[in-house]
N, C-alpha and C. Protein backbone atom coordinates (compact mmCIF):
# COMPACT_ATOMS: atom_id res chain seq x y z
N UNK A 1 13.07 16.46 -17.03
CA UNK A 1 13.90 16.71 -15.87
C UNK A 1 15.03 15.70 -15.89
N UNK A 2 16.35 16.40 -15.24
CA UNK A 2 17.53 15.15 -15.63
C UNK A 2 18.34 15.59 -14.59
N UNK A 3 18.61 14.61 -13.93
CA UNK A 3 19.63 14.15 -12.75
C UNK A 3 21.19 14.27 -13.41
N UNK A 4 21.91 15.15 -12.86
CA UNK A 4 23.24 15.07 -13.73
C UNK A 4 24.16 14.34 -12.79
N UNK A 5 25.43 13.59 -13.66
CA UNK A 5 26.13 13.33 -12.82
C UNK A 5 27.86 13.36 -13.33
N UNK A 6 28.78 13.45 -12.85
CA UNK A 6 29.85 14.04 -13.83
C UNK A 6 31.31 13.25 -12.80
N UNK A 7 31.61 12.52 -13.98
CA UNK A 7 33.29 11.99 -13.07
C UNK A 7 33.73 10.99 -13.85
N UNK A 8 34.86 10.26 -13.64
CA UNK A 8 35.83 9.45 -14.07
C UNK A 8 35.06 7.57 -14.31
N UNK A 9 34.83 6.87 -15.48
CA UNK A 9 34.36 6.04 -14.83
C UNK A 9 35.11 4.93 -14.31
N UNK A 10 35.50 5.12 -13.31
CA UNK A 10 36.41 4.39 -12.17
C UNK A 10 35.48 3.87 -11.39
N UNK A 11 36.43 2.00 -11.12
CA UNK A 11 35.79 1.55 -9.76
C UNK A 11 35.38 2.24 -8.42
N UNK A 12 36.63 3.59 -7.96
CA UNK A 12 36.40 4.02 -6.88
C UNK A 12 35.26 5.19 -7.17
N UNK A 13 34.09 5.37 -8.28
CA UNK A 13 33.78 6.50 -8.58
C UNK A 13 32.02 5.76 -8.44
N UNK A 14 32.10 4.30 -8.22
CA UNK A 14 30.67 3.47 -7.78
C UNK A 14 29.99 4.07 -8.98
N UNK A 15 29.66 4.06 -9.91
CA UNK A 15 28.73 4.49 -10.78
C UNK A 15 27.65 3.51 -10.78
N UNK A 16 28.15 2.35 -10.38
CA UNK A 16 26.95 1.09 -10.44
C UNK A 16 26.41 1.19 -9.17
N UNK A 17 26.37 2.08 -7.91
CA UNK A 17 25.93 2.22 -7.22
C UNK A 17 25.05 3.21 -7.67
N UNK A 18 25.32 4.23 -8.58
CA UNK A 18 23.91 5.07 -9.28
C UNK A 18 22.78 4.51 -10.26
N UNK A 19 23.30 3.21 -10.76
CA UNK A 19 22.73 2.01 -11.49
C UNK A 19 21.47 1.48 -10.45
N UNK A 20 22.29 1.28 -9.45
CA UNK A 20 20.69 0.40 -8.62
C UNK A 20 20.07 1.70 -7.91
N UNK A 21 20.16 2.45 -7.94
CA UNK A 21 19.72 3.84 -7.56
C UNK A 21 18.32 4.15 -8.53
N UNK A 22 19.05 3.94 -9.74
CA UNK A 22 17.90 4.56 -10.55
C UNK A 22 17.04 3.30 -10.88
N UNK A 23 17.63 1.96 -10.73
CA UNK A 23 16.34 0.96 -10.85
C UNK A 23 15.62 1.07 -9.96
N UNK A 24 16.01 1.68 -8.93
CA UNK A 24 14.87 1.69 -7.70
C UNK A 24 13.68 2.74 -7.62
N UNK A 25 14.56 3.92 -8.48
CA UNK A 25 13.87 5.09 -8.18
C UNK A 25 12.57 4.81 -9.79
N UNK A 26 12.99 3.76 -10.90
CA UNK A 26 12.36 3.76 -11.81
C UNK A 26 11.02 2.74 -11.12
N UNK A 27 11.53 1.60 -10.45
CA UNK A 27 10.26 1.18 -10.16
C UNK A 27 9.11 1.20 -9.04
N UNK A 28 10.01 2.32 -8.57
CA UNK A 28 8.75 4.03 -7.83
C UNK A 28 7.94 4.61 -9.06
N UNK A 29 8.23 4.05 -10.14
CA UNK A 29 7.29 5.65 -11.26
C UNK A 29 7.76 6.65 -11.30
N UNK A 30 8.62 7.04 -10.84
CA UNK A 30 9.21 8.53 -10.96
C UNK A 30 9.63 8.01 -12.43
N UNK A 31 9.30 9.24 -12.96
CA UNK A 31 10.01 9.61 -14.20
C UNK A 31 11.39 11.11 -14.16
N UNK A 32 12.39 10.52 -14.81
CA UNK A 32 13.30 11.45 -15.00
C UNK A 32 14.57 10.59 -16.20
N UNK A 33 15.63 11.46 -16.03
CA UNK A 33 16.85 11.05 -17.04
C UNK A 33 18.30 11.43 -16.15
N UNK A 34 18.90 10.04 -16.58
CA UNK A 34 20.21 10.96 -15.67
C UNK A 34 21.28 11.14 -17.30
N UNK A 35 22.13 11.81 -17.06
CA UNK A 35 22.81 12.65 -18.28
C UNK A 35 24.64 12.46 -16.95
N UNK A 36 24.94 11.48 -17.92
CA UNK A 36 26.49 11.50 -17.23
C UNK A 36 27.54 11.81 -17.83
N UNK A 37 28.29 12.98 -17.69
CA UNK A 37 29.32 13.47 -18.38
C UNK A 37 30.44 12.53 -17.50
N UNK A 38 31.65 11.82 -18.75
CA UNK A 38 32.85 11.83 -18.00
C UNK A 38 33.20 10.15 -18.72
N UNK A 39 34.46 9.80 -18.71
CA UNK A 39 34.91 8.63 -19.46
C UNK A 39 35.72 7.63 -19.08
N UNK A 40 36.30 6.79 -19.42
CA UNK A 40 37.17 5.52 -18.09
C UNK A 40 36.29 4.57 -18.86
N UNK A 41 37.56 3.48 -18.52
CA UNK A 41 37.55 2.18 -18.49
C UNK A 41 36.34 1.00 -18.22
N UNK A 42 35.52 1.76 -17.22
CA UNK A 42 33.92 1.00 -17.13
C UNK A 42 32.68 1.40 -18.13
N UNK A 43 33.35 2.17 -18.93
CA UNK A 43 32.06 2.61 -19.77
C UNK A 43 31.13 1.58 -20.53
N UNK A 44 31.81 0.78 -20.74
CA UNK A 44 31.13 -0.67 -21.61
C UNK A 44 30.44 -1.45 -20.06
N UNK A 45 30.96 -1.80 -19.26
CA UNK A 45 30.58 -2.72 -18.21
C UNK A 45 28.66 -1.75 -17.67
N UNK A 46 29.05 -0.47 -16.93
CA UNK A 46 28.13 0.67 -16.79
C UNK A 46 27.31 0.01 -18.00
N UNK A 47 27.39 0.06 -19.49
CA UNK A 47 26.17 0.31 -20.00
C UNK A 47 25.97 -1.15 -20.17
N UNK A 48 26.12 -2.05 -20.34
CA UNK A 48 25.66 -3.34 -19.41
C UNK A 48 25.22 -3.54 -18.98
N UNK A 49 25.29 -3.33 -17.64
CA UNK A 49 24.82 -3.21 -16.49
C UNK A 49 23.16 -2.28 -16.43
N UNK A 50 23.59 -1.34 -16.82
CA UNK A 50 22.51 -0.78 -17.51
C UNK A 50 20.95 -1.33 -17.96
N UNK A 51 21.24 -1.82 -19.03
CA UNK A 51 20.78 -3.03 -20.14
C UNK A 51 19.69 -4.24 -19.81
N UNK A 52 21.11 -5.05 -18.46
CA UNK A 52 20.64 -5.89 -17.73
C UNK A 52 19.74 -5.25 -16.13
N UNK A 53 19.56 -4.18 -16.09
CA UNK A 53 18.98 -3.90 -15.18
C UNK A 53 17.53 -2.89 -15.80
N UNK A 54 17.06 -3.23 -17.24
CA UNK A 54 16.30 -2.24 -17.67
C UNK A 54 16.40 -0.67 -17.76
N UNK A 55 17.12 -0.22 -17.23
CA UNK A 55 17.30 1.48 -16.89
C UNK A 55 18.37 2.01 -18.33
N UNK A 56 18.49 1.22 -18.76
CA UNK A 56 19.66 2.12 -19.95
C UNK A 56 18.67 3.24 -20.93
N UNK A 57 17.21 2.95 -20.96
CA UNK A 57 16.61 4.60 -21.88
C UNK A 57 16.86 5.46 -20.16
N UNK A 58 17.40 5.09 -19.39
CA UNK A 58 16.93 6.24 -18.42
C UNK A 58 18.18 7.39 -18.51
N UNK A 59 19.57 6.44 -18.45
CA UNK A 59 20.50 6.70 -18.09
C UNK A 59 21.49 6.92 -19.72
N UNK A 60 22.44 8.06 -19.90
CA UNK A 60 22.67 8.38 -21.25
C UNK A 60 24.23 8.73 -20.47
N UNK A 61 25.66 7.80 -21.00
CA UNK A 61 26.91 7.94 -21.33
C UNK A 61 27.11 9.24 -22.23
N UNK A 62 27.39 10.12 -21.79
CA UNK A 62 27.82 10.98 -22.59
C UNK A 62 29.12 11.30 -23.30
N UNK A 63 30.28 10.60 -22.30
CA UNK A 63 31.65 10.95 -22.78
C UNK A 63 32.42 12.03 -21.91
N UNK A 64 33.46 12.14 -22.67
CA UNK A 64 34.18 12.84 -22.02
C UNK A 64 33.49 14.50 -22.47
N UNK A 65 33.43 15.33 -21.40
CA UNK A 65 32.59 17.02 -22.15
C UNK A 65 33.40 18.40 -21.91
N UNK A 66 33.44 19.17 -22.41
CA UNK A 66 34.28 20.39 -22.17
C UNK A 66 33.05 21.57 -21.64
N UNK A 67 31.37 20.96 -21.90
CA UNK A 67 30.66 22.34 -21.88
C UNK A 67 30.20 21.82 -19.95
N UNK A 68 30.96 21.31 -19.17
CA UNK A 68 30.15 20.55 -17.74
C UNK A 68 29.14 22.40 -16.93
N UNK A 69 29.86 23.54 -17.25
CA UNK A 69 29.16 24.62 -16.69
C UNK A 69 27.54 24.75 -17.35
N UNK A 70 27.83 24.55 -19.04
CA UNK A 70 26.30 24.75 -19.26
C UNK A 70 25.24 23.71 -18.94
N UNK A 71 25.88 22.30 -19.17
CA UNK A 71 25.28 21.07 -18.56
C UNK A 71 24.93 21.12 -16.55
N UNK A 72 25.38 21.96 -15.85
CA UNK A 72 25.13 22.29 -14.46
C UNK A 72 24.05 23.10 -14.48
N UNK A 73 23.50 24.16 -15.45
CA UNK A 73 22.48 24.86 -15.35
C UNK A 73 21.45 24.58 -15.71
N UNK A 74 21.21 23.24 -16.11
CA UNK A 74 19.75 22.55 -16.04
C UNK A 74 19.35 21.26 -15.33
N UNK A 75 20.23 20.54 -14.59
CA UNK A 75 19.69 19.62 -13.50
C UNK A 75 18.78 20.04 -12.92
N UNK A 76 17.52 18.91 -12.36
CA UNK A 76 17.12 18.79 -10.75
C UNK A 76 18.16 19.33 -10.04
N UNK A 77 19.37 18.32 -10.16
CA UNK A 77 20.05 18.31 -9.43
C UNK A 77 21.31 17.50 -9.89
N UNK A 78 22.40 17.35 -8.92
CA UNK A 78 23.92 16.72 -9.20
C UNK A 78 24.19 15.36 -8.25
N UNK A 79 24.48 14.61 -8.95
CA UNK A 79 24.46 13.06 -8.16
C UNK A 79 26.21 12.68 -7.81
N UNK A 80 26.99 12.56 -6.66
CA UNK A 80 28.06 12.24 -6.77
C UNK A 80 27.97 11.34 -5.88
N UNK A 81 28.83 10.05 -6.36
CA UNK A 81 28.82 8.70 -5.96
C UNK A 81 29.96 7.62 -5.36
N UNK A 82 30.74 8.20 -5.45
CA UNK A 82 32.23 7.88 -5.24
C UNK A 82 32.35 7.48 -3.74
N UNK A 83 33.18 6.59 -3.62
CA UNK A 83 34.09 5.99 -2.29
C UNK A 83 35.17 6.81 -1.96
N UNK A 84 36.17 6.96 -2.95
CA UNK A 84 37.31 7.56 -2.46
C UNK A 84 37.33 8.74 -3.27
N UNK A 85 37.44 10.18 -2.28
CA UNK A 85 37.92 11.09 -3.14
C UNK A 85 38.70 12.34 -2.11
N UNK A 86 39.30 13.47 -2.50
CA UNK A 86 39.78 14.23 -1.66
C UNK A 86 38.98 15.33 -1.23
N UNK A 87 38.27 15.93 -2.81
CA UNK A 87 37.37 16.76 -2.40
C UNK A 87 36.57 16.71 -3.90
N UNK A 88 35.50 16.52 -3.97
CA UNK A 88 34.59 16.44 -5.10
C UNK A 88 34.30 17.25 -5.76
N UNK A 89 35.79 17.95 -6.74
CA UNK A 89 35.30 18.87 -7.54
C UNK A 89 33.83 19.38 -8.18
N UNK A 90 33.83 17.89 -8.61
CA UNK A 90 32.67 18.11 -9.60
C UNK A 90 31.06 19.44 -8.80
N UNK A 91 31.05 18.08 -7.33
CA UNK A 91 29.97 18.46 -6.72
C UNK A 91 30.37 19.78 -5.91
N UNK A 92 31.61 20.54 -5.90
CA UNK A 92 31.83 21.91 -5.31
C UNK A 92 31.53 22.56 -6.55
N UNK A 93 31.78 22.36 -7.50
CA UNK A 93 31.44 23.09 -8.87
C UNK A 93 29.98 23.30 -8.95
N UNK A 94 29.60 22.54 -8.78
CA UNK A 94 27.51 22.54 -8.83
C UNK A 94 27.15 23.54 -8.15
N UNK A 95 27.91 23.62 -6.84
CA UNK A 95 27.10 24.74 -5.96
C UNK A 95 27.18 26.26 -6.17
N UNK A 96 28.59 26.80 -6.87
CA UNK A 96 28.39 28.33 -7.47
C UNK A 96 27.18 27.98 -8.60
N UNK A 97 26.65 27.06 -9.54
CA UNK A 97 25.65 27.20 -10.69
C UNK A 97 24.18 27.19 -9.44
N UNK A 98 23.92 26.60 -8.56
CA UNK A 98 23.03 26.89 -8.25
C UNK A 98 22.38 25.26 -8.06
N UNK A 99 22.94 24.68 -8.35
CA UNK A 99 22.74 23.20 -8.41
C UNK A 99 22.58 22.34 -7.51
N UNK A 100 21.52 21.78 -6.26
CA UNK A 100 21.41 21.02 -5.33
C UNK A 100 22.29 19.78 -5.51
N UNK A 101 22.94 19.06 -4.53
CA UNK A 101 23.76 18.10 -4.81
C UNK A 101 23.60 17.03 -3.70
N UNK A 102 23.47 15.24 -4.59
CA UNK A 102 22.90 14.22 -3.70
C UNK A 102 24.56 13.67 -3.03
N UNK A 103 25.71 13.65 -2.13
CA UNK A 103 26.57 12.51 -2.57
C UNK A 103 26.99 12.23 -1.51
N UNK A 104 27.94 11.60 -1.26
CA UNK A 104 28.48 10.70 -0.44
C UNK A 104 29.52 11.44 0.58
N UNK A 105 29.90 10.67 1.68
CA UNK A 105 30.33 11.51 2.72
C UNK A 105 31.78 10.79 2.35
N UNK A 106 32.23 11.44 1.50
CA UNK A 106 33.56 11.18 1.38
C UNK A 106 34.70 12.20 1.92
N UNK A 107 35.92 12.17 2.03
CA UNK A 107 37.04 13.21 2.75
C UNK A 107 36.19 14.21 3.64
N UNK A 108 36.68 15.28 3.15
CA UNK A 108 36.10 16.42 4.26
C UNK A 108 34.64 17.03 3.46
N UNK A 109 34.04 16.82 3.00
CA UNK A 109 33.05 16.89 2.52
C UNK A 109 31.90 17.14 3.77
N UNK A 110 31.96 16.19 4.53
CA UNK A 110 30.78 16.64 5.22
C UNK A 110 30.57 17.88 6.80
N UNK A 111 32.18 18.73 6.37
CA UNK A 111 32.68 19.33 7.15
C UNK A 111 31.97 20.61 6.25
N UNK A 112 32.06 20.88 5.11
CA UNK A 112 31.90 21.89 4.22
C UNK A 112 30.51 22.18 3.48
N UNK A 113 29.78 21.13 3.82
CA UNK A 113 28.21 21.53 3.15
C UNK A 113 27.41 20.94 4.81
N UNK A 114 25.96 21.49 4.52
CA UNK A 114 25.06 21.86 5.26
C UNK A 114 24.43 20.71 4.87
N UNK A 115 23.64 19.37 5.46
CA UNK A 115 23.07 18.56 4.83
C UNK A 115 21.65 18.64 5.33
N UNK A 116 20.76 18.43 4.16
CA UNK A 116 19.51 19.16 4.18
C UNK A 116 19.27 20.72 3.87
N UNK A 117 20.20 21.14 3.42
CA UNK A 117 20.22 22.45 3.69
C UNK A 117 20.89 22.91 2.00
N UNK A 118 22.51 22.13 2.60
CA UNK A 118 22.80 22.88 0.75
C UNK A 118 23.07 21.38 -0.15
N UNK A 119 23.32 20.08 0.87
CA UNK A 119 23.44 18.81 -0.18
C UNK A 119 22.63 18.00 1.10
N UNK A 120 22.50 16.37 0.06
CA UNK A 120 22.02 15.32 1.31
C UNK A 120 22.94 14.67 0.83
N UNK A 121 23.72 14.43 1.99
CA UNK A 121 24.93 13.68 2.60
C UNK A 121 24.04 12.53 2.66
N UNK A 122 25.12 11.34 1.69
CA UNK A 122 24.56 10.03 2.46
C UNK A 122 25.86 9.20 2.39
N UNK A 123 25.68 8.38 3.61
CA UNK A 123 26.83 7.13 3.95
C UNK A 123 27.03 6.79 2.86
N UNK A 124 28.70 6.36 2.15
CA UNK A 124 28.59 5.67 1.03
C UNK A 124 28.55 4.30 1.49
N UNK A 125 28.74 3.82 3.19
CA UNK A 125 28.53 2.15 3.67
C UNK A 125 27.13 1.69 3.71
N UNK A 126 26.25 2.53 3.09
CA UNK A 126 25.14 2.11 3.13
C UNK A 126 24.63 1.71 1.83
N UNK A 127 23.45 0.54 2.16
CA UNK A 127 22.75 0.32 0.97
C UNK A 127 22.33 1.63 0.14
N UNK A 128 21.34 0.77 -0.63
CA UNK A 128 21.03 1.79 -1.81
C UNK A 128 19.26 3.12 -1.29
N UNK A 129 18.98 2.35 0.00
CA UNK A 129 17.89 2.93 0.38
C UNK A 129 18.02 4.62 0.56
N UNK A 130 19.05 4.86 0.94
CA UNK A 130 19.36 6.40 1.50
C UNK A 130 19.38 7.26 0.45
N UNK A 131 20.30 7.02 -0.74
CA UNK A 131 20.09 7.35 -1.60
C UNK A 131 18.93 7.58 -2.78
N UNK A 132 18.63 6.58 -2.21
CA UNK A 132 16.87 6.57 -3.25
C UNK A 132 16.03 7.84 -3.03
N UNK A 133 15.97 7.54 -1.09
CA UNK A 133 14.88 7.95 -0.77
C UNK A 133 15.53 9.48 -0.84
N UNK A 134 16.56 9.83 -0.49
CA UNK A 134 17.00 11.62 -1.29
C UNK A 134 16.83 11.97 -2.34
N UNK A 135 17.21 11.09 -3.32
CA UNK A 135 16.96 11.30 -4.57
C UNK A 135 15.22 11.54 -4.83
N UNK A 136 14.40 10.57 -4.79
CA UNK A 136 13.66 10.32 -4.69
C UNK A 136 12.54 11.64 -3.92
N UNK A 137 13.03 12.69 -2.98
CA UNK A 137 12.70 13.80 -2.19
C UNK A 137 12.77 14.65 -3.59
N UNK A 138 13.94 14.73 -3.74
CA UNK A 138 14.48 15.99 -4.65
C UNK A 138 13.46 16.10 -6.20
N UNK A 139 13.54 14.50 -6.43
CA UNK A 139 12.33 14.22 -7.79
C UNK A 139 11.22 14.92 -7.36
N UNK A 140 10.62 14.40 -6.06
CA UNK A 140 9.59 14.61 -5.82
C UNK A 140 9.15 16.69 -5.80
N UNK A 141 9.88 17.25 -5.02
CA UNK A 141 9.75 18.51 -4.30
C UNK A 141 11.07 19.53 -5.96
N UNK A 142 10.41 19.91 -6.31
CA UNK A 142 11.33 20.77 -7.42
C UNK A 142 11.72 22.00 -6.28
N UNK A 143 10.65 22.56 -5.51
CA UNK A 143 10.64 23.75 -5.02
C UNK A 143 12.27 23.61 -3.83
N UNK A 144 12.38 22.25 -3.32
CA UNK A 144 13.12 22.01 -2.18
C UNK A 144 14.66 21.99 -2.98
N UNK A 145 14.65 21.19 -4.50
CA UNK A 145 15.77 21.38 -5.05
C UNK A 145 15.83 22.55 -5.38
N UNK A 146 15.47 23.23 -5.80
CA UNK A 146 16.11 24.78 -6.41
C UNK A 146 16.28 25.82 -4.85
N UNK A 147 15.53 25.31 -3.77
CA UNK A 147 16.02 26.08 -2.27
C UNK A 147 17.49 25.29 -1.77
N UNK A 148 17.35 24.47 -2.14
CA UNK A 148 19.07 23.63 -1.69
C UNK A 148 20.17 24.12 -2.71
N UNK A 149 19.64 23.96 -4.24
CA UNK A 149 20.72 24.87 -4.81
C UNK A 149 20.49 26.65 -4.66
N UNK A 150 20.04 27.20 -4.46
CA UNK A 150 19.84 28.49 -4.26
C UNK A 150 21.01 28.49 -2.55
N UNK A 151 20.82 27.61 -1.90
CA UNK A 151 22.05 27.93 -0.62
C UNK A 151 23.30 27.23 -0.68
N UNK A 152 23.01 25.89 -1.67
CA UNK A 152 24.57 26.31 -1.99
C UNK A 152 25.41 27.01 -2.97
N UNK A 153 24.70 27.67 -3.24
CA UNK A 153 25.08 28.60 -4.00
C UNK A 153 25.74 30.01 -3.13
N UNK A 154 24.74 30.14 -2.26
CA UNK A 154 25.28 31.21 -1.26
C UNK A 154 26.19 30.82 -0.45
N UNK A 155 26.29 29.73 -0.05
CA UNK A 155 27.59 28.85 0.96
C UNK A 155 28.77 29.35 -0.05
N UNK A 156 28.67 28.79 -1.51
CA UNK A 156 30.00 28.64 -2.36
C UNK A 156 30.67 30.24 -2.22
N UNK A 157 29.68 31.11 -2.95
CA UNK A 157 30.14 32.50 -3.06
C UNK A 157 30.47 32.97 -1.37
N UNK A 158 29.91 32.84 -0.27
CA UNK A 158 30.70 33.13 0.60
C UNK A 158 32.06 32.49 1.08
N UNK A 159 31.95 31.12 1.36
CA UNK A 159 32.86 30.53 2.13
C UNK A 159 33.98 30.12 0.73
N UNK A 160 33.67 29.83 -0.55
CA UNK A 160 34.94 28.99 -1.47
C UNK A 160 35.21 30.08 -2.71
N UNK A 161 35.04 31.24 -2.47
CA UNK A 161 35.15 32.52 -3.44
C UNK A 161 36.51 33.12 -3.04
N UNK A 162 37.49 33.14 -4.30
CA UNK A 162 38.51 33.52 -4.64
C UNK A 162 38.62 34.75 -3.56
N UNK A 163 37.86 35.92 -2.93
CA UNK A 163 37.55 36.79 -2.30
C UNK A 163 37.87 36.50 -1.04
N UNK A 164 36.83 35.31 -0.40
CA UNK A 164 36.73 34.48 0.80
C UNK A 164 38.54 34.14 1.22
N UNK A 165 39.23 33.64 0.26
CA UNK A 165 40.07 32.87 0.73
C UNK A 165 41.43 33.92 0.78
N UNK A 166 41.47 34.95 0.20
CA UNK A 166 41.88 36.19 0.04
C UNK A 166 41.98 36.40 1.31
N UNK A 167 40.94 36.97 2.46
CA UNK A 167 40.71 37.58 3.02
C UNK A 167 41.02 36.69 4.49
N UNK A 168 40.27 35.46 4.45
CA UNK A 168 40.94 34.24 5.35
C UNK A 168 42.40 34.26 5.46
N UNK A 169 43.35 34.27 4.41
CA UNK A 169 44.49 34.54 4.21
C UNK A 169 45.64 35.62 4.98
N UNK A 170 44.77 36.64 4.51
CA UNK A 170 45.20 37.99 4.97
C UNK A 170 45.33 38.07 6.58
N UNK A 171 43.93 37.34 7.17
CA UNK A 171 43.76 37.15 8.42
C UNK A 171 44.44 36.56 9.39
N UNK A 172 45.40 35.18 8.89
CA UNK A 172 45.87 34.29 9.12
C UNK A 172 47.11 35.14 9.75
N UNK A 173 47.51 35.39 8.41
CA UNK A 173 49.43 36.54 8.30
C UNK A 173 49.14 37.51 9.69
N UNK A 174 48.08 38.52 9.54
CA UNK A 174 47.56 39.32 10.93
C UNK A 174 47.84 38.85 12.27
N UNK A 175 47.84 37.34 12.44
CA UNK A 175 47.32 36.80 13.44
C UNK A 175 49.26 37.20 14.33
N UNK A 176 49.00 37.24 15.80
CA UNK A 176 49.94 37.24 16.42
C UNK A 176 51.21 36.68 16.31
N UNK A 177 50.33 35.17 15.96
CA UNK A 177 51.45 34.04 16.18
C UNK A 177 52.54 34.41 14.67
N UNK A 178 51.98 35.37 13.58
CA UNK A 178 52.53 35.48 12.93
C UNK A 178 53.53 36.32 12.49
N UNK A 179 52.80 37.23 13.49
CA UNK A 179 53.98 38.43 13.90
C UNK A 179 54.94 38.35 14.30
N UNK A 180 54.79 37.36 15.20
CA UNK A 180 56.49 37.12 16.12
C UNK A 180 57.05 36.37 15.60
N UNK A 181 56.75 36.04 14.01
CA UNK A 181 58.04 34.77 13.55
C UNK A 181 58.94 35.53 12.17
């Protein structure tokens, strides 16, 4: 089983906040692998860090990847970790594959998913406990991750489908206020 996680490795992208994540969740006994697609400037420091924290057989640098759709169809689940972002491609991408997603309440993010439901939203001002213990749920319960990706999956295809926004669109132009201009 493997925790995916996919982004830039940038300071504002906390990856070393998924570092003490998984030392925590390793010295619970959980067994798993996280598999990180994506490349930047911290890649040497990350596996370091790594190293010095025991977790580097856990955790595997992958690089920069072109296949991230077929790599989405075998997670637990999708880990996004970041401080600053606008909207978390990566982790809107997870949810048409079917992919439960752990991450952070960054921009409008927590306006657009269901938490508990299609991701677990956690504070990124918080320690590392919140995260564990989600992560740590999702390890535990396979049945609860594949029901969290199974709805956001249905969230994506309704509400962020080329169709959806079509039609939102159409609605908008309809509207009164648009008539009279």
């Amino acid at each position: 089983m493997y925790i995916f996680a996919v982004g830039s490795l940038l300071p504002v992208t906390r990856w070393n906040r998924l570092l003490r994540v998984v030392a925590c969740l390793k010295a619970k006994g959980l067994e798993f692998e996280v598999l990180h697609a994506g490349s930047g400037p911290l890649r040497e420091d990350l596996e370091a860090m790594a190293r010095g924290m025991h977790v580097e057989h856990v955790i595997r640098f992958l690089g920069h990847r072109d296949d991230i759709p077929s790599l989405l169809a075998g997670p637990a689940f999708l880990v996004h970790t970041s401080d600053v972002e606008g909207l978390p491609n990566a982790a809107l991408e997870a949810m048409p594959c079917g992919c439960a997603v752990v991450g952070t309440d960054v921009a409008d993010v927590p306006f657009l998913i269901d938490d508990g439901t299609t991701w677990f939203l956690v504070s990124r001002r918080q320690d590392a406990a919140a995260p564990v213990n989600r992560l740590a749920i999702l390890l535990a319960d396979r049945e609860l991750s594949r029901r969290m990706g199974e709805a956001g999956r249905l969230k994506a295809e309704q509400e962020f489908s080329l169709e959806h926004l079509v039609s939102e669109t159409c609605t908008v132009y309809r509207t009164e206020k648009w008539k009279d201009m």
